[in-house]
C-alpha atoms as a PDB file:
ATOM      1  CA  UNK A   1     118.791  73.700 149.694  1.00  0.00           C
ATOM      2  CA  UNK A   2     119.598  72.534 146.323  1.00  0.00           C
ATOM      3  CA  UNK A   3     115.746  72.700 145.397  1.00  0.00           C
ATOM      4  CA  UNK A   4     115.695  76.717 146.455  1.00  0.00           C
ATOM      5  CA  UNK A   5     118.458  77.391 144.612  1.00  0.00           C
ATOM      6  CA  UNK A   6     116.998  75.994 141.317  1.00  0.00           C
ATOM      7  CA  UNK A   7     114.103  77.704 142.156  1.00  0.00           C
ATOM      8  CA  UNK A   8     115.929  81.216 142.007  1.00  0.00           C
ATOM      9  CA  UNK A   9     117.101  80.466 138.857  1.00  0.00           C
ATOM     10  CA  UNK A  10     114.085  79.140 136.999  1.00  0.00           C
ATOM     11  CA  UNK A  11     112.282  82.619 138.291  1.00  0.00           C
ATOM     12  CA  UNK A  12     115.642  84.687 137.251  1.00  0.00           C
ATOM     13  CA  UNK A  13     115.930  83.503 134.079  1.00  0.00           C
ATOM     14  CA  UNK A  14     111.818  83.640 133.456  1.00  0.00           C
ATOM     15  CA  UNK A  15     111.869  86.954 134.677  1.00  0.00           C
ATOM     16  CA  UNK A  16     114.623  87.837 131.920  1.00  0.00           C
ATOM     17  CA  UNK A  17     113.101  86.148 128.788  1.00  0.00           C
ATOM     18  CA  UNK A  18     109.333  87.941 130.331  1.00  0.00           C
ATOM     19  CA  UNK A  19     111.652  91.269 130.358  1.00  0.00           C
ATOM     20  CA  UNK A  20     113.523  90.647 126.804  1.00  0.00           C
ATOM     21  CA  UNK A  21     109.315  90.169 125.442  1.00  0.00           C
ATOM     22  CA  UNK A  22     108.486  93.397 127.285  1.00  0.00           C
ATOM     23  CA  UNK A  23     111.475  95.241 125.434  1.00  0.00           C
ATOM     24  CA  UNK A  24     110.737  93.632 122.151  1.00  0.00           C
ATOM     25  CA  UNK A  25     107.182  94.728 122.169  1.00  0.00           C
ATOM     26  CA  UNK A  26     107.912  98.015 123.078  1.00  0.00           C
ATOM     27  CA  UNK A  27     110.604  98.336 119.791  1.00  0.00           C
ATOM     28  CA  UNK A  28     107.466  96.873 117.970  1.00  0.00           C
ATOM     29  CA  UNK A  29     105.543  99.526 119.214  1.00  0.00           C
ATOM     30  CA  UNK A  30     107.520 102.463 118.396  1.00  0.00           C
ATOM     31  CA  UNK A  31     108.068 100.823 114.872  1.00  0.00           C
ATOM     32  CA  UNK A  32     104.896  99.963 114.210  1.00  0.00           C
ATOM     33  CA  UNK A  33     103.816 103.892 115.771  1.00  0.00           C
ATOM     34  CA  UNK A  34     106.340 106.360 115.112  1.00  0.00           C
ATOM     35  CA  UNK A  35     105.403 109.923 116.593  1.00  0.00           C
ATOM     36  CA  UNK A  36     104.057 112.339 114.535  1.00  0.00           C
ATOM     37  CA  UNK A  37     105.436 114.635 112.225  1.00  0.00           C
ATOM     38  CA  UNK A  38     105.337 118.675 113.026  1.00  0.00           C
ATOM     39  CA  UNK A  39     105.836 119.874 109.757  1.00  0.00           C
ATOM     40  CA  UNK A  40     107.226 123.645 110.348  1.00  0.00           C
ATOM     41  CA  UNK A  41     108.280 123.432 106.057  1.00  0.00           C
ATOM     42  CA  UNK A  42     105.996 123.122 102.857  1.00  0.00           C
ATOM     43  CA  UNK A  43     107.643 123.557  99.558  1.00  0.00           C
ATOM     44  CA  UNK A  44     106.059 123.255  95.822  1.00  0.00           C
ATOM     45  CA  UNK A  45     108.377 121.395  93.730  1.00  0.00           C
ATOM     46  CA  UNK A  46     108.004 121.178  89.592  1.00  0.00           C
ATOM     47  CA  UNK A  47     108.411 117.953  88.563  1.00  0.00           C
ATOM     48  CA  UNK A  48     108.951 116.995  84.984  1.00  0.00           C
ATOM     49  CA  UNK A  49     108.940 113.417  83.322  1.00  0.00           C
ATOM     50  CA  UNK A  50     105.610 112.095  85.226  1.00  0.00           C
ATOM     51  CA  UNK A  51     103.500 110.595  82.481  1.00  0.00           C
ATOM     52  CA  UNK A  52     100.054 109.087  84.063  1.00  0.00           C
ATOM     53  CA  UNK A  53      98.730 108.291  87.582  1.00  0.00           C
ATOM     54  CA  UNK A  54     101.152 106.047  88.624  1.00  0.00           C
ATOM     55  CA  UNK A  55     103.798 107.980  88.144  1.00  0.00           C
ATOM     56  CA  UNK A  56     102.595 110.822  90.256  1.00  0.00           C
ATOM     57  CA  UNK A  57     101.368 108.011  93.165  1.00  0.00           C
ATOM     58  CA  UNK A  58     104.218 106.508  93.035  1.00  0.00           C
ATOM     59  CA  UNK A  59     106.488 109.625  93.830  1.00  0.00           C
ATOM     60  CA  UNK A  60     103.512 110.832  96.487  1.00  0.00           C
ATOM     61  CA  UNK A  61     104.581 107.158  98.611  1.00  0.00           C
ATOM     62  CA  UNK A  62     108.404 107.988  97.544  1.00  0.00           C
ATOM     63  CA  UNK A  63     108.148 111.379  99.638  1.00  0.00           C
ATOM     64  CA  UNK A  64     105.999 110.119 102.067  1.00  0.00           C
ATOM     65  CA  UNK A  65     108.567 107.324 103.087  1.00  0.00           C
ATOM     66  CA  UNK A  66     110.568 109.780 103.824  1.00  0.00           C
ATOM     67  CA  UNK A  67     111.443 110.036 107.467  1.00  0.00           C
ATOM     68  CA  UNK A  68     110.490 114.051 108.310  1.00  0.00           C
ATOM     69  CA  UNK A  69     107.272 114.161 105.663  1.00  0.00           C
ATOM     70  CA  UNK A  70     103.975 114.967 107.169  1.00  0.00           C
ATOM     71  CA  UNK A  71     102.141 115.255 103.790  1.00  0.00           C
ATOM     72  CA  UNK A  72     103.082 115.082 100.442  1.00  0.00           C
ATOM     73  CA  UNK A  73     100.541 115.602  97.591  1.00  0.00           C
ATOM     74  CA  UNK A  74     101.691 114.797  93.707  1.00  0.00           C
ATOM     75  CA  UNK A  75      99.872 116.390  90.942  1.00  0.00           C
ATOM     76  CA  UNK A  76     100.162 114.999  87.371  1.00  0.00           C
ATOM     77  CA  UNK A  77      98.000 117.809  85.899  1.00  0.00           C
ATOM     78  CA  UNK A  78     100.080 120.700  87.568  1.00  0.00           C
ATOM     79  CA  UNK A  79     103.722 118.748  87.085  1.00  0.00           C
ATOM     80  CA  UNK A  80     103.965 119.630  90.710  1.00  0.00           C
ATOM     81  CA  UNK A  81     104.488 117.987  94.419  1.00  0.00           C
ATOM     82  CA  UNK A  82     103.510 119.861  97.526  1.00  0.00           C
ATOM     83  CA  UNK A  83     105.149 118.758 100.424  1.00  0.00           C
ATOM     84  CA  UNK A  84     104.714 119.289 104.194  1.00  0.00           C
ATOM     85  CA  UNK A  85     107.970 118.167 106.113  1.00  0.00           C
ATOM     86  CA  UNK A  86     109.788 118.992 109.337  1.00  0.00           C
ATOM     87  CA  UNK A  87     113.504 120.948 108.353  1.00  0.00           C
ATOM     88  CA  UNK A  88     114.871 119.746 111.003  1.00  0.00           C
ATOM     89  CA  UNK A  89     114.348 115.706 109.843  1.00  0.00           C
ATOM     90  CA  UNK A  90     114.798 116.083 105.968  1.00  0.00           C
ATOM     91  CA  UNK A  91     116.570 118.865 104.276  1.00  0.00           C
ATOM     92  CA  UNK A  92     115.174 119.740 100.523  1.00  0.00           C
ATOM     93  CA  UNK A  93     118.209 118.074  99.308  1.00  0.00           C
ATOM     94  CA  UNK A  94     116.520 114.903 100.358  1.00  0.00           C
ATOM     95  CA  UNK A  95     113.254 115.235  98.904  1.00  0.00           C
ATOM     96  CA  UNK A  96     114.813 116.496  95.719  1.00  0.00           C
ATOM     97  CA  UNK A  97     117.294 113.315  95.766  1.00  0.00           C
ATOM     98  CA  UNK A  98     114.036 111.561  96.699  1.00  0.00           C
ATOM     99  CA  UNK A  99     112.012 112.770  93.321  1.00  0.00           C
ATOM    100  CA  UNK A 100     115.936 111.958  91.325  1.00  0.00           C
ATOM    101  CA  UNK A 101     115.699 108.216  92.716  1.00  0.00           C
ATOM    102  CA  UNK A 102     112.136 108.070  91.279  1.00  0.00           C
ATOM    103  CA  UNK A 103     112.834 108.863  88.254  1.00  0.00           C
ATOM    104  CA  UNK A 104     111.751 112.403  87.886  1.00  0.00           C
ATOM    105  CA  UNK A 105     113.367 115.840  88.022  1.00  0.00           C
ATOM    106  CA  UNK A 106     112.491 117.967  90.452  1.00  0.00           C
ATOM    107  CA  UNK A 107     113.306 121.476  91.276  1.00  0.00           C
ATOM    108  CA  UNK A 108     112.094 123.973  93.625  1.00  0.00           C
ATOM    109  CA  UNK A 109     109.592 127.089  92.894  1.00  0.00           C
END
């Protein structure tokens, strides 16, 4: 009797940690995947204070960390970032706050 019920509990408690793994890998999953973004918005902001390449690739992965951004393309020549985004995700208040905390001004067209 004593056996069984030891038995039960191994298999309980395996079954748990198997199920906490499960769970776990599905978070990874979703992290590691996020779905897609439907951009339904694409603006053309000026930006001013971008001086070489890096500047304007490092403000392209700014906006495109954004949660909401489907594209976001930075131009150095044209002083300009064209942005594909979802409105209901990210309002232009964030990308522009997005460009600020870069260190660029931005402004819409």
């Amino acid at each position: 009797m004593e056996n069984t019920k030891m038995k039960k509990i191994l298999l309980g408690g395996a079954a748990f940690v198997a199920g906490l793994a499960l769970a776990g890998g599905l978070v990874w999953w979703r992290h590691a995947h996020p779905a897609p973004v439907v951009a339904n918005t694409t603006v053309t902001l000026d930006v001013t204070g971008m001086h070489c390449d890096g500047c304007a690739a490092g403000l392209t992965s700014e906006l495109r960390r954004l949660g909401g951004v489907a594209s976001a393309e930075v131009s150095l020549t044209n002083k300009s970032a064209v942005v594909s985004f979802d409105s209901n995700r990210v309002a232009m208040a964030g990308l522009l706050k997005a460009v600020s905390e870069a260190g660029f001004e931005g402004k819409t067209r």
